[in-house]
C-alpha atoms as a PDB file:
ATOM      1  CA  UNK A   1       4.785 -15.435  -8.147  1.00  0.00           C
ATOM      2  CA  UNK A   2       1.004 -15.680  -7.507  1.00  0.00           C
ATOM      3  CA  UNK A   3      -1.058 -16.066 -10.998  1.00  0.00           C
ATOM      4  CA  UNK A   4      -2.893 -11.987 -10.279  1.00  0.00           C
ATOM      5  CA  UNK A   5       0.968 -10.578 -10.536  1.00  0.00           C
ATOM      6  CA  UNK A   6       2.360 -12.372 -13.285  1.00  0.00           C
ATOM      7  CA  UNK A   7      -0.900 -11.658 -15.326  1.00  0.00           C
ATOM      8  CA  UNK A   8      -0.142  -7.852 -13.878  1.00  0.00           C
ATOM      9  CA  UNK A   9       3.520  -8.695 -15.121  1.00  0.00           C
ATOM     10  CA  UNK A  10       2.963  -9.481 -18.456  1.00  0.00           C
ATOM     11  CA  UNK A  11       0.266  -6.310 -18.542  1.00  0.00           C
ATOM     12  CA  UNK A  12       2.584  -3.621 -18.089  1.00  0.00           C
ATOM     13  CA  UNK A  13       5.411  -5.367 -20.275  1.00  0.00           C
ATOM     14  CA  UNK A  14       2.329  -4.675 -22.925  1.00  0.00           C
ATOM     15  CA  UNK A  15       1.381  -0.854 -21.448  1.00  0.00           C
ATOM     16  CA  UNK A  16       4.810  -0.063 -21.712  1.00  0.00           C
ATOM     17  CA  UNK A  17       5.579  -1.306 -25.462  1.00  0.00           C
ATOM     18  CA  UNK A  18       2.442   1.079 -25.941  1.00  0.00           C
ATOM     19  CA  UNK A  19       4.003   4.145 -23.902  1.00  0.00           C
ATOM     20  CA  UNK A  20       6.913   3.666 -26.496  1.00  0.00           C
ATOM     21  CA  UNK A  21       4.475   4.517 -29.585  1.00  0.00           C
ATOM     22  CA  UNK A  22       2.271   7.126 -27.311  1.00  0.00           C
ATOM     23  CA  UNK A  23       4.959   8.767 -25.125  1.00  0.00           C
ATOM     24  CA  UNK A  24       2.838   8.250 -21.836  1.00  0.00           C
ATOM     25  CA  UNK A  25       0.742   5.666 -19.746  1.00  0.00           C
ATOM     26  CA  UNK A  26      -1.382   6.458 -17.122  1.00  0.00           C
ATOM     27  CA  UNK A  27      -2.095   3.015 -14.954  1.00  0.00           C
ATOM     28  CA  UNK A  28      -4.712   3.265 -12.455  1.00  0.00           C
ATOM     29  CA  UNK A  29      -4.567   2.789  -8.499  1.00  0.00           C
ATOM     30  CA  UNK A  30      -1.951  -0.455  -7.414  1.00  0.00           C
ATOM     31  CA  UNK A  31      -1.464  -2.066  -4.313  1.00  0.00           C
ATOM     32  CA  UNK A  32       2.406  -2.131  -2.417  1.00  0.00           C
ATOM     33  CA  UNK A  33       2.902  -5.430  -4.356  1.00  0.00           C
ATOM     34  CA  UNK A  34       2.069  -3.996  -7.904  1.00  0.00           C
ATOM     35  CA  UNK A  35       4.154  -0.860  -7.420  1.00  0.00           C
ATOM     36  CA  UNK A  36       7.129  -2.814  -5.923  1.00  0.00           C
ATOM     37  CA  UNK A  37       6.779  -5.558  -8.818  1.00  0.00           C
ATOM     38  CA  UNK A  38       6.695  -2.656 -11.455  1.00  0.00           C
ATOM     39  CA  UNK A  39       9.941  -1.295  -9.821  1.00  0.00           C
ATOM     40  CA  UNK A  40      11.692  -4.597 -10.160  1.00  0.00           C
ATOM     41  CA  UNK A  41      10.637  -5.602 -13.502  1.00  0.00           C
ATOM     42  CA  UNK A  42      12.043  -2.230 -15.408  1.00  0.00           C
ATOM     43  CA  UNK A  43      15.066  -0.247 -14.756  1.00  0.00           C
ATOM     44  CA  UNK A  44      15.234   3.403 -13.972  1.00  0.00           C
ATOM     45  CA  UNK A  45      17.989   3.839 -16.310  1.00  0.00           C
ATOM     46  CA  UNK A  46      16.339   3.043 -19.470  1.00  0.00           C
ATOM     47  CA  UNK A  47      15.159   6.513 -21.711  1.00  0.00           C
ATOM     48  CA  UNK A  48      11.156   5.547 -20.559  1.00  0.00           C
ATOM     49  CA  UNK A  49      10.665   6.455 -16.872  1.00  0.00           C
ATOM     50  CA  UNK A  50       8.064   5.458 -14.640  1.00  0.00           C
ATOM     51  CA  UNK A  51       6.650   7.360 -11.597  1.00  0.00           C
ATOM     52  CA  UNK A  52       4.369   6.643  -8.148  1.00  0.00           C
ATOM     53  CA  UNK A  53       1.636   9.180  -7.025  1.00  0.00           C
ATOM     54  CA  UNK A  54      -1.266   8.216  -4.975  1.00  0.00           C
ATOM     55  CA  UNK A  55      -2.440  12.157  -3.569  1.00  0.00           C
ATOM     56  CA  UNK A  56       0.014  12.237  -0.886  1.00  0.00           C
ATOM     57  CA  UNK A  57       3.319  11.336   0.535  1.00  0.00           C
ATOM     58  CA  UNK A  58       3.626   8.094   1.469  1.00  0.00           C
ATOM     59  CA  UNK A  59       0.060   6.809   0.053  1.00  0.00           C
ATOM     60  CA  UNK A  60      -0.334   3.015   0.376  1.00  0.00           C
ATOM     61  CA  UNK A  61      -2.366   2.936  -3.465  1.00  0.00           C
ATOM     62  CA  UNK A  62      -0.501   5.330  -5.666  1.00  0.00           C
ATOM     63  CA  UNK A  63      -1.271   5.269  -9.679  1.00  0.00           C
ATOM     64  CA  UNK A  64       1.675   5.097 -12.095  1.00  0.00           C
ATOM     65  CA  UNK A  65       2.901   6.751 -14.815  1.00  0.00           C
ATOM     66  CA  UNK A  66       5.113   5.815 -17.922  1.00  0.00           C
ATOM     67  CA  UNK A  67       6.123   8.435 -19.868  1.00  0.00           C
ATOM     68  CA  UNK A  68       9.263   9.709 -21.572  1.00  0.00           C
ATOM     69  CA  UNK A  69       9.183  13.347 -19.859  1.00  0.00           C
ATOM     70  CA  UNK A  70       9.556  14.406 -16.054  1.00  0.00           C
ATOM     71  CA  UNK A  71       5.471  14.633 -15.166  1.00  0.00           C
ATOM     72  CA  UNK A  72       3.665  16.123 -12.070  1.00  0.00           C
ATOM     73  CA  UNK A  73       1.370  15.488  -9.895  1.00  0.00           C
ATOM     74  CA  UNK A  74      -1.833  16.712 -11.935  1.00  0.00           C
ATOM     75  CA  UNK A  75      -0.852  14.478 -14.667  1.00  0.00           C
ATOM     76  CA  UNK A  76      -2.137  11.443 -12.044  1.00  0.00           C
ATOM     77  CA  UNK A  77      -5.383  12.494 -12.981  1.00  0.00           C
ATOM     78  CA  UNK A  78      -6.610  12.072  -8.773  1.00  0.00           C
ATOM     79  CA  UNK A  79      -9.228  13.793  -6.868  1.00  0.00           C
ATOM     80  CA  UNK A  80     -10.251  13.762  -3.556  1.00  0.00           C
ATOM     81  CA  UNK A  81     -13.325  13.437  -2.172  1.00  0.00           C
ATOM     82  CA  UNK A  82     -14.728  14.422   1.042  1.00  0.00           C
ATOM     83  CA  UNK A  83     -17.645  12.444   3.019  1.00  0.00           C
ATOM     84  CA  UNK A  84     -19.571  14.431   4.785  1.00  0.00           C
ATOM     85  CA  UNK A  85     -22.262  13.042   7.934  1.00  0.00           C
ATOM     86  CA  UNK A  86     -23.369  13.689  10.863  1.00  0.00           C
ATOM     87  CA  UNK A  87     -20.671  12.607  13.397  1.00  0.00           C
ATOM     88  CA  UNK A  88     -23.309  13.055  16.453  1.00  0.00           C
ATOM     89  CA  UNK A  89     -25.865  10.628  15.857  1.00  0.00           C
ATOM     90  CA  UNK A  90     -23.450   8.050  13.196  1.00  0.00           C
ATOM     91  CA  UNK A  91     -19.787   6.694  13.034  1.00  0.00           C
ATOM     92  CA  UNK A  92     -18.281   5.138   9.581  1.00  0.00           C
ATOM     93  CA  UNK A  93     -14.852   3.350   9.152  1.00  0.00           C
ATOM     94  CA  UNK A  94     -12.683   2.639   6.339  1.00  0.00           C
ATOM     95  CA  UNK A  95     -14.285  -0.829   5.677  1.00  0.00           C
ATOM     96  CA  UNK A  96     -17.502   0.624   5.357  1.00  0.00           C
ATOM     97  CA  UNK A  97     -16.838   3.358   3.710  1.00  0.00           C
ATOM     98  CA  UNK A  98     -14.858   0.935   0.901  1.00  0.00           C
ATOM     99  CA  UNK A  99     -17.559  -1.326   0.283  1.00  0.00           C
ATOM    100  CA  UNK A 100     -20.031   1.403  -0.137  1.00  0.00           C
ATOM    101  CA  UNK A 101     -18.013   2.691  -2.624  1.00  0.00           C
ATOM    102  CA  UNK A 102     -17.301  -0.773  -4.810  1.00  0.00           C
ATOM    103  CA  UNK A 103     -21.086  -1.184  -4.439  1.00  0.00           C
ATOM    104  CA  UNK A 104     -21.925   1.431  -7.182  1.00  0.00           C
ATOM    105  CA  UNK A 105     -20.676  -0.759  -9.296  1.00  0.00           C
ATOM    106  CA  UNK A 106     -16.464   0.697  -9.607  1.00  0.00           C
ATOM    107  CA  UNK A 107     -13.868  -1.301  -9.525  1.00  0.00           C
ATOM    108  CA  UNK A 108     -11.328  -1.343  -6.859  1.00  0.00           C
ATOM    109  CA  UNK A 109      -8.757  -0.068  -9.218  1.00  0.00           C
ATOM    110  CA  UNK A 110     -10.512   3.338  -9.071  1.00  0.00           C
ATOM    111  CA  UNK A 111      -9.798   4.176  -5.611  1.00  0.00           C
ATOM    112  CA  UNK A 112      -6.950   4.976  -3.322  1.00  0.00           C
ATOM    113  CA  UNK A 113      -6.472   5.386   0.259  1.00  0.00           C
ATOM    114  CA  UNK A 114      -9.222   6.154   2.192  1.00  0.00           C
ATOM    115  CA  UNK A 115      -7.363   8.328   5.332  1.00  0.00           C
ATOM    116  CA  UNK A 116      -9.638   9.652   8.421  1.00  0.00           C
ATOM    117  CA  UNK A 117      -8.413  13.279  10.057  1.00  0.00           C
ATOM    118  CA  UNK A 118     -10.599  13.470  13.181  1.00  0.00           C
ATOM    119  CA  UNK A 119     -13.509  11.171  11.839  1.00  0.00           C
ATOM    120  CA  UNK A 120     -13.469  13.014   9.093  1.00  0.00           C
ATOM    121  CA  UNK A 121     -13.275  10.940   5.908  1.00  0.00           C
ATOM    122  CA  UNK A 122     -11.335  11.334   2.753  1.00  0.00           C
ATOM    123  CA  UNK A 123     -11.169   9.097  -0.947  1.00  0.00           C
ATOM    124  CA  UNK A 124      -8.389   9.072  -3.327  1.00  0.00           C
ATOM    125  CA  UNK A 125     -10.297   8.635  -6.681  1.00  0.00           C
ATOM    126  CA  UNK A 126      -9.677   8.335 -10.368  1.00  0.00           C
ATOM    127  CA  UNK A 127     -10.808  11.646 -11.978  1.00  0.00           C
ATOM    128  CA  UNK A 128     -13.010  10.475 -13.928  1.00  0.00           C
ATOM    129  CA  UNK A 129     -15.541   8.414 -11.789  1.00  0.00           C
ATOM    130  CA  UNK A 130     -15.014  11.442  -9.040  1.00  0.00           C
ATOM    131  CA  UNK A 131     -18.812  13.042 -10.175  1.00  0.00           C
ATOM    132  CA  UNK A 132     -20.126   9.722 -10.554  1.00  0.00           C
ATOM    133  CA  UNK A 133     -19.717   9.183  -6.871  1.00  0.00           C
ATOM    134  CA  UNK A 134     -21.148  12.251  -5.758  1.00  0.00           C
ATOM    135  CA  UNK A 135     -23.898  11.777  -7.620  1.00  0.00           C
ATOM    136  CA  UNK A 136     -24.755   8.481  -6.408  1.00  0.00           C
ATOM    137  CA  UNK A 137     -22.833   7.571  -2.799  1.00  0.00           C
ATOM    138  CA  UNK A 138     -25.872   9.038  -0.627  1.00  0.00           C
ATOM    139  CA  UNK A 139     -25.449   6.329   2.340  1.00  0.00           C
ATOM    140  CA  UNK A 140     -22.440   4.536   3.704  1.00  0.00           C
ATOM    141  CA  UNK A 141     -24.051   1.596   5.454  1.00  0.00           C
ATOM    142  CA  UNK A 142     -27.352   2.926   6.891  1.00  0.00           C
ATOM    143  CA  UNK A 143     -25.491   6.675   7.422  1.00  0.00           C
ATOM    144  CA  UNK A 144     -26.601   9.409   5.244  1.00  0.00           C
ATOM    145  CA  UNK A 145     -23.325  10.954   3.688  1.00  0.00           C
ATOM    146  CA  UNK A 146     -23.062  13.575   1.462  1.00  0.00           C
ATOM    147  CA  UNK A 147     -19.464  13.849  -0.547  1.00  0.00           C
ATOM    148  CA  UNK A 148     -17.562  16.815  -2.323  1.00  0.00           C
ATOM    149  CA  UNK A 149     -14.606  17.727  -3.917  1.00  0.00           C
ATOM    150  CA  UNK A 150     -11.489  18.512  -2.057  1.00  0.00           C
ATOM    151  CA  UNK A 151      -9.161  20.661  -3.586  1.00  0.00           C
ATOM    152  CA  UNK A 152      -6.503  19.717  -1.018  1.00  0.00           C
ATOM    153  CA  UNK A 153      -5.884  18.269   2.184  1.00  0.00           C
ATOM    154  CA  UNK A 154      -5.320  21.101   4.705  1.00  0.00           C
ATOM    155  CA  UNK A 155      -3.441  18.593   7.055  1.00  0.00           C
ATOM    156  CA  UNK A 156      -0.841  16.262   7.063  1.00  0.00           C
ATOM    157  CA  UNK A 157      -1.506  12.698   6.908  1.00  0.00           C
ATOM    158  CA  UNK A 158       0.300  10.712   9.605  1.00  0.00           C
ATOM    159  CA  UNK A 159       0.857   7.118   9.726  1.00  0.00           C
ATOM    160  CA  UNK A 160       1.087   5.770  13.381  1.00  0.00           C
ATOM    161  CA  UNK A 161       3.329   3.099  14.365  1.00  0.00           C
ATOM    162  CA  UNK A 162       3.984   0.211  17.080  1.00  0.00           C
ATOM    163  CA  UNK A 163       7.612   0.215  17.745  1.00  0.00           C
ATOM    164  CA  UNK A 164      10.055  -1.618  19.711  1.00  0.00           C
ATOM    165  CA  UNK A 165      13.362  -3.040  19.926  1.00  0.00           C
ATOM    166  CA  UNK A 166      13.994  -6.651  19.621  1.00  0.00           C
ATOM    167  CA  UNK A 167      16.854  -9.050  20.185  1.00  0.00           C
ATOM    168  CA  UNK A 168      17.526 -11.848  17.573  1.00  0.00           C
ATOM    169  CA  UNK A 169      20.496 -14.366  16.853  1.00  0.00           C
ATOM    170  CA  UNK A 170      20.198 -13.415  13.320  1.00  0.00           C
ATOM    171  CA  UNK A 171      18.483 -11.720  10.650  1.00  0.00           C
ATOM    172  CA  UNK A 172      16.776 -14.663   8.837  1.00  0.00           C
ATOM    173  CA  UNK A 173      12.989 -14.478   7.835  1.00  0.00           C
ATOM    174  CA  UNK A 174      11.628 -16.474  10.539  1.00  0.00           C
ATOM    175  CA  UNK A 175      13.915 -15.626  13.318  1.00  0.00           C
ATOM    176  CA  UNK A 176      12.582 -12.104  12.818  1.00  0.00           C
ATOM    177  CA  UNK A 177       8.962 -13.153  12.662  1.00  0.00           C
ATOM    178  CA  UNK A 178       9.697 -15.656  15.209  1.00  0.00           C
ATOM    179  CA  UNK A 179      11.343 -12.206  17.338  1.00  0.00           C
ATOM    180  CA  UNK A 180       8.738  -9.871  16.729  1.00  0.00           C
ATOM    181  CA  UNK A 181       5.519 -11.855  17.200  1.00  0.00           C
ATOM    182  CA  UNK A 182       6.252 -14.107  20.065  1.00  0.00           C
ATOM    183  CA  UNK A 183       6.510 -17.067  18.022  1.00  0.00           C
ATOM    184  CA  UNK A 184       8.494 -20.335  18.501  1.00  0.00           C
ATOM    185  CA  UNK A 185      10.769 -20.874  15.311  1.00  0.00           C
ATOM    186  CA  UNK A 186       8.865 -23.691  14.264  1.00  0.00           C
ATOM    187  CA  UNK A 187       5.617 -21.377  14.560  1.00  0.00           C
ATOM    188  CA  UNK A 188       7.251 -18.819  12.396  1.00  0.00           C
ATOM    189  CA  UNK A 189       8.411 -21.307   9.987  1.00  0.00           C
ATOM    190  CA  UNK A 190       4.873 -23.093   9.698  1.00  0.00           C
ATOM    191  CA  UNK A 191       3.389 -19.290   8.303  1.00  0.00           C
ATOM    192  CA  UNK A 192       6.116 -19.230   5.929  1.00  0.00           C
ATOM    193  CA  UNK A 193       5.250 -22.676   4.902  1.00  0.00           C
ATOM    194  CA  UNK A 194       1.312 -21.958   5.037  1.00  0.00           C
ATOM    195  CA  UNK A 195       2.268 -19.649   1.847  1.00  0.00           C
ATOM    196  CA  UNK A 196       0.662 -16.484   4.820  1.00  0.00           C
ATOM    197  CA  UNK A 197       4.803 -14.496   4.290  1.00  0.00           C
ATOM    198  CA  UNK A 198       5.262 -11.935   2.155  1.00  0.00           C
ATOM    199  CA  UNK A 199       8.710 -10.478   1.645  1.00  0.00           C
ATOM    200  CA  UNK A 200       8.565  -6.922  -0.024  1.00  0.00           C
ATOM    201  CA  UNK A 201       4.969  -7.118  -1.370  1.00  0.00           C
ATOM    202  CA  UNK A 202       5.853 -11.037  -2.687  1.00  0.00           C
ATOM    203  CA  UNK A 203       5.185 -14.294  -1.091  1.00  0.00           C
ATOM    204  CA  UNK A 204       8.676 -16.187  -0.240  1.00  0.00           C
ATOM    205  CA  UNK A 205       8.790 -19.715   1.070  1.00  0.00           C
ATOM    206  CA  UNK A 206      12.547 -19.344   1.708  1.00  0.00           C
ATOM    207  CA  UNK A 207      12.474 -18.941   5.618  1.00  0.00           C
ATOM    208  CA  UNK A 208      16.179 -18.253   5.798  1.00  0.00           C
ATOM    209  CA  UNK A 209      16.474 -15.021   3.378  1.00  0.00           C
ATOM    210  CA  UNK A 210      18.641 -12.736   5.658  1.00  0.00           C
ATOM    211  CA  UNK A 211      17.115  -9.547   6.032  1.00  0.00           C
ATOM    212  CA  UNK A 212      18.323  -5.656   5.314  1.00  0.00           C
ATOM    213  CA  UNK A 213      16.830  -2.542   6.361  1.00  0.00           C
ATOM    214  CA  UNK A 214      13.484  -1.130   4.993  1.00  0.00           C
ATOM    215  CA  UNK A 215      12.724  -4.545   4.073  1.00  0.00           C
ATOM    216  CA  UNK A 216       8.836  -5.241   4.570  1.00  0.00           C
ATOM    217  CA  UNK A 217       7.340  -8.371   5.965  1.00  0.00           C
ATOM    218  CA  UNK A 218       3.420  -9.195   5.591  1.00  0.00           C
ATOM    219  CA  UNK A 219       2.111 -11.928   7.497  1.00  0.00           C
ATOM    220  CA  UNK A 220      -1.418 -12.719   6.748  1.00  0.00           C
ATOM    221  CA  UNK A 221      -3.175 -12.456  10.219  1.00  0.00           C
ATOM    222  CA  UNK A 222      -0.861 -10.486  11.715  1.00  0.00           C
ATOM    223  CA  UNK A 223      -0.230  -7.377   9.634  1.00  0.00           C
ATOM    224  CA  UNK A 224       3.126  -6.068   8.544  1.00  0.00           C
ATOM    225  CA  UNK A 225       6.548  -5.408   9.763  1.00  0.00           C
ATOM    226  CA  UNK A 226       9.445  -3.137   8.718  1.00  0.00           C
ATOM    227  CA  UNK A 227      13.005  -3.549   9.593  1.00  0.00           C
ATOM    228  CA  UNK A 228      13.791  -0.372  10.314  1.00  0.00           C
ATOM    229  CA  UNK A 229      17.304   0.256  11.635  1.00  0.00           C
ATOM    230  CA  UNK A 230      19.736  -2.842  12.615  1.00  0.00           C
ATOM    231  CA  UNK A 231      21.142  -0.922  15.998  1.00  0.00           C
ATOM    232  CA  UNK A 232      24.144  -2.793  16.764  1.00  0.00           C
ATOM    233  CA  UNK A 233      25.032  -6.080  19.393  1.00  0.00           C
ATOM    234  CA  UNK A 234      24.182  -7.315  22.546  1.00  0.00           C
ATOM    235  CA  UNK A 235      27.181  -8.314  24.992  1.00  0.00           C
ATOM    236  CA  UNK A 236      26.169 -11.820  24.085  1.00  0.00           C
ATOM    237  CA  UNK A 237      26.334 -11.473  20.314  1.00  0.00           C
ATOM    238  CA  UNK A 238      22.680 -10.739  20.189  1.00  0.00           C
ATOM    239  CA  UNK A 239      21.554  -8.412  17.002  1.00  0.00           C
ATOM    240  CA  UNK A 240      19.440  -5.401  18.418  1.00  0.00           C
ATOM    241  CA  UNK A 241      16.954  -4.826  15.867  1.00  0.00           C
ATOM    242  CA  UNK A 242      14.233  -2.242  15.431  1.00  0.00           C
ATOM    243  CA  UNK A 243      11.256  -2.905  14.154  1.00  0.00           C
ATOM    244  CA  UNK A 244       8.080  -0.857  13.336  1.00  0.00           C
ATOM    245  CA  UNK A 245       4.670  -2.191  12.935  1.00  0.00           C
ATOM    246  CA  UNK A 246       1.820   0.236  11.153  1.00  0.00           C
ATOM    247  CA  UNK A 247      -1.403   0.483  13.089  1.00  0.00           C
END
């Protein structure tokens, strides 16, 4: 484990001891590989609960919540915020829009996905730095923006996907990546090596892990890869596996 998640480890071990005495933590906004270490370090059995909620269904930063009771959403404490500019003459991206953002001075802990519906452009925020930004985030590069509040999204976010079939000999770590991208086995091996594999939001050097479905791959220059339904055999033996890559 990298030295950021076992700090981030030892953190909520500490935020939870304190959601014992207080009944309820709020954490701010966490990456895939936060969320999913949170979910393997505590057990959903035990009396203090924790829950996911980034402003939508399926948002990639979500905030969490410890807490002793069933919550909802509106406990999150999340707005979102809508950028406003004229599309004509100017174009913005997420990048962009990110750094913009950071470069009032917030952390990136304050903000969640940043999701574009027809070039129209959308922030997940912390509630409490939500005015601050409004205030302040008048340009997004050299584009003059003006942002609101949202009180919902009036569409439904859709994540878009490359998919395909592939055919491997077996479900091992780099026989996948090896499947998917192209790659020699050596190749594939050599990024596990390289320390550029991540296997369910943590890095994994063991290139021979067999895989199940829903499992996640990340490989640092290439992007990310999701099992997503073993299919069943070729003639020859052959695993037909399907495999989904977000774009």
């Amino acid at each position: 484990m990298d030295t950021d998640l076992e700090f981030f480890r030892k953190r909520i071990i500490s935020l939870k001891d304190k959601a014992y005495q207080n009944g309820f933590v709020l954490l701010p906004f966490l990456d895939d590989s936060k969320c999913y270490l949170i979910t393997k370090t505590f057990k959903k059995n035990e009396d203090l609960k924790y829950y996911f909620y980034g402003g939508y269904e399926e948002a990639d930063y979500k905030r969490c919540i410890f807490s002793y009771e069933e919550v909802n959403n509106e406990l999150f404490q999340i707005d979102i915020l809508k950028i406003d500019y004229a599309k004509k003459n100017y174009s913005l991206n997420h990048r962009s829009i990110l750094g913009s953002v950071l470069g009032l001075g917030l952390k990136r802990e304050v903000v969640g996905d940043i999701i574009n519906n027809n070039d129209d452009y959308y922030i997940f925020v912390s509630k409490n730095i939500s005015d601050f930004i409004i205030d302040n985030l008048s340009y997004v590069g050299s584009t003059p923006v003006k942002v609101s509040k949202c009180p919902k999204l009036d569409f439904k976010v859709k994540k878009n996907y490359l998919e395909k079939d592939i055919f491997v000999t077996s479900l091992r770590l780099d026989v996948i990546i090896a499947g998917f991208l192209n790659l020699s086995r050596k190749e594939a091996l050599n990024l596990i090596l390289e320390q550029r594999v991540k296997l369910n939001h943590l890095e994994t050097l063991n290139s021979s892990v067999l895989l199940k479905e829903n499992d996640l791959i990340s490989v640092r220059g290439y992007g990310r890869i999701i099992v997503d339904k073993i299919k069943g055999h070729t003639k020859s033996n052959n695993i037909i596996l399907h495999v989904k890559k977000p774009i």
